[in-house]
C-alpha atoms as a PDB file:
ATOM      1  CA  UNK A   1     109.769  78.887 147.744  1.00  0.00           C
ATOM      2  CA  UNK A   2     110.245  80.203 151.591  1.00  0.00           C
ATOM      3  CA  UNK A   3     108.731  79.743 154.582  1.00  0.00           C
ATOM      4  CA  UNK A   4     108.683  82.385 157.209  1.00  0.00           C
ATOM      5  CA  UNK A   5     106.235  82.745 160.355  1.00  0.00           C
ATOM      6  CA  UNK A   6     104.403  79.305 159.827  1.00  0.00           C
ATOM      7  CA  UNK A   7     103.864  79.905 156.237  1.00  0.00           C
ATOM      8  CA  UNK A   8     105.235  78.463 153.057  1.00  0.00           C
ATOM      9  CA  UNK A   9     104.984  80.548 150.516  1.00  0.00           C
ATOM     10  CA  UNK A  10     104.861  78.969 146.274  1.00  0.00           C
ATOM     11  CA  UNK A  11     105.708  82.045 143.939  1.00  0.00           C
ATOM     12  CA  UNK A  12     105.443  81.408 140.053  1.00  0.00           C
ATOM     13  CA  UNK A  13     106.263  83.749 137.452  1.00  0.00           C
ATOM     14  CA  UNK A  14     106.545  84.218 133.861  1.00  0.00           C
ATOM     15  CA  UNK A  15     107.791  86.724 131.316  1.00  0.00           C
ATOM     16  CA  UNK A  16     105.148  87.762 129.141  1.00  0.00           C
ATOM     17  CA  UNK A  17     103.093  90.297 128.514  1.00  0.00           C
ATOM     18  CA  UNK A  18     100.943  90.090 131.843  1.00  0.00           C
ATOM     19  CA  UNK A  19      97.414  89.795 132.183  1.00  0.00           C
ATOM     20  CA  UNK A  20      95.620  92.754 130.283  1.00  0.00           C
ATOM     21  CA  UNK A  21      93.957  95.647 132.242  1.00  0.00           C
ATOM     22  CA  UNK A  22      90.777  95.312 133.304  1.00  0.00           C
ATOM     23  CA  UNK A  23      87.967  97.666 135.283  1.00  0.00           C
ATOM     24  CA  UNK A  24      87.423  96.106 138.477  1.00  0.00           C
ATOM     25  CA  UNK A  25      84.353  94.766 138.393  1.00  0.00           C
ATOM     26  CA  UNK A  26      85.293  92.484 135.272  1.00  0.00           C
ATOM     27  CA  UNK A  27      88.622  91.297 136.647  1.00  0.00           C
ATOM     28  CA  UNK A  28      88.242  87.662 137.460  1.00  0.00           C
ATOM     29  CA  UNK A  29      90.917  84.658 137.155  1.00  0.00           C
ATOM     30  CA  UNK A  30      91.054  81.936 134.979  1.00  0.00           C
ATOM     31  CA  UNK A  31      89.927  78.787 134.563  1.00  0.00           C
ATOM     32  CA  UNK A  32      92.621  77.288 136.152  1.00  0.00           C
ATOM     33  CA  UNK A  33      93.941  79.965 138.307  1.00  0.00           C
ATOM     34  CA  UNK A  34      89.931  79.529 139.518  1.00  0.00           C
ATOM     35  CA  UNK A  35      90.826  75.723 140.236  1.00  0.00           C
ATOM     36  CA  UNK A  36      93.927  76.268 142.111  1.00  0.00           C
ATOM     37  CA  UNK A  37      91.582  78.562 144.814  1.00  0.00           C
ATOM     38  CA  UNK A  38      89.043  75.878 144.604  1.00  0.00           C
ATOM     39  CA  UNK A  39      91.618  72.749 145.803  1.00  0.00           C
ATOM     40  CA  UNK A  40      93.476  75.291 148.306  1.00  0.00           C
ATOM     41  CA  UNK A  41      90.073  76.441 149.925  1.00  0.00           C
ATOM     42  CA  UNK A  42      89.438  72.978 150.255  1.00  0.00           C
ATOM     43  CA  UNK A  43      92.675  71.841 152.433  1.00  0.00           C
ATOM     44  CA  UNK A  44      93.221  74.726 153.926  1.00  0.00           C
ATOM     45  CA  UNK A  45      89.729  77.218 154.222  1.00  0.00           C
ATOM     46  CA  UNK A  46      90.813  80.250 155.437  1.00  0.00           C
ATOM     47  CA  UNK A  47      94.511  79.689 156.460  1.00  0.00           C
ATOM     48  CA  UNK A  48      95.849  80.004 152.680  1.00  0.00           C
ATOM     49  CA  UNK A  49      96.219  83.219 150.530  1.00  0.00           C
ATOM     50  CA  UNK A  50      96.628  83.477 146.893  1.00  0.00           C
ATOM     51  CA  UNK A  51      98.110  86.807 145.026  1.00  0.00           C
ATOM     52  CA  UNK A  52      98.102  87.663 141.658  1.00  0.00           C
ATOM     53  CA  UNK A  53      99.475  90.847 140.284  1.00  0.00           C
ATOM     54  CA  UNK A  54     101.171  91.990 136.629  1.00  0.00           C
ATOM     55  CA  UNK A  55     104.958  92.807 136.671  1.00  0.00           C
ATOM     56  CA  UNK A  56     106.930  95.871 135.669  1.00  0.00           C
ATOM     57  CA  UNK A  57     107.927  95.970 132.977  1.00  0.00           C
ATOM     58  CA  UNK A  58     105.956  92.864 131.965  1.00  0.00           C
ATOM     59  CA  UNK A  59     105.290  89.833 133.041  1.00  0.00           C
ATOM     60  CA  UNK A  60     102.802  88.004 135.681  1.00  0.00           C
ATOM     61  CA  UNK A  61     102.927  86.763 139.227  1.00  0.00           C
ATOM     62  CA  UNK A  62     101.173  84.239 141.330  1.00  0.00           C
ATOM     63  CA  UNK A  63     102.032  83.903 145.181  1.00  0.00           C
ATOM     64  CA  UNK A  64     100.546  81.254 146.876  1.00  0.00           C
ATOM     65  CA  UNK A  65     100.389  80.770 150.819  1.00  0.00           C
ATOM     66  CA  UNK A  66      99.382  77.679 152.461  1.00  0.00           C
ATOM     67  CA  UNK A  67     100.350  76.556 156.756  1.00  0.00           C
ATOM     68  CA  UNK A  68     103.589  75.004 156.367  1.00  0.00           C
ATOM     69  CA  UNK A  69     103.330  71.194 157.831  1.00  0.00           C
ATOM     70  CA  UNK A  70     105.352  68.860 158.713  1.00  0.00           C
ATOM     71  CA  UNK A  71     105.523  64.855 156.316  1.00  0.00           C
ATOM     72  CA  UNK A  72     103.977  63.921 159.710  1.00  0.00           C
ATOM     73  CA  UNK A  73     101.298  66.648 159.737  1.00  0.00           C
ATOM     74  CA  UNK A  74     100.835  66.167 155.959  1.00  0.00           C
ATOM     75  CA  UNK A  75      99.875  62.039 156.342  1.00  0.00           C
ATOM     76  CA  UNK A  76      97.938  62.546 159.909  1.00  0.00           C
ATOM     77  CA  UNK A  77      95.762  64.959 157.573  1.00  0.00           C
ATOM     78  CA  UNK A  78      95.379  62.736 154.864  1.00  0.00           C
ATOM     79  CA  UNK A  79      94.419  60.450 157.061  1.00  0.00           C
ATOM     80  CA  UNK A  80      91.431  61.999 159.040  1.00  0.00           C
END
């Protein structure tokens, strides 16, 4: 986790094989991956971005962008 330029950036990774090769037009994310775009489009519409890509030599990557905020920011939010 880093923030740089007003963003916070999440990254998660893992070691296995990565997600499998698909044409284009059937690539689509999981169900929870799916979720996770739902809840962030939700709090943050158009000021979040969300990355997914296979590693070399394996493995798979999520990177996850959201405005960083402030504990201040965060409860006025929650608030509103």
């Amino acid at each position: 986790m880093h923030s740089q330029n007003g963003q916070l950036e999440l990254v998660v990774r893992d070691t296995g094989p990565g997600r499998p090769s698909l044409p284009v037009v059937e690539e689509r994310e999981g169900h929870g991956l799916s979720i996770v775009r739902r809840r962030l489009e939700n709090l943050y519409g158009a000021e979040f971005s969300m990355e997914q890509r296979n590693l070399e030599p394996g493995g798979f990557e999520v990177a996850i962008r959201i405005p960083k905020q402030t504990l201040s920011d965060a409860r006025a939010a929650a608030h509103a």
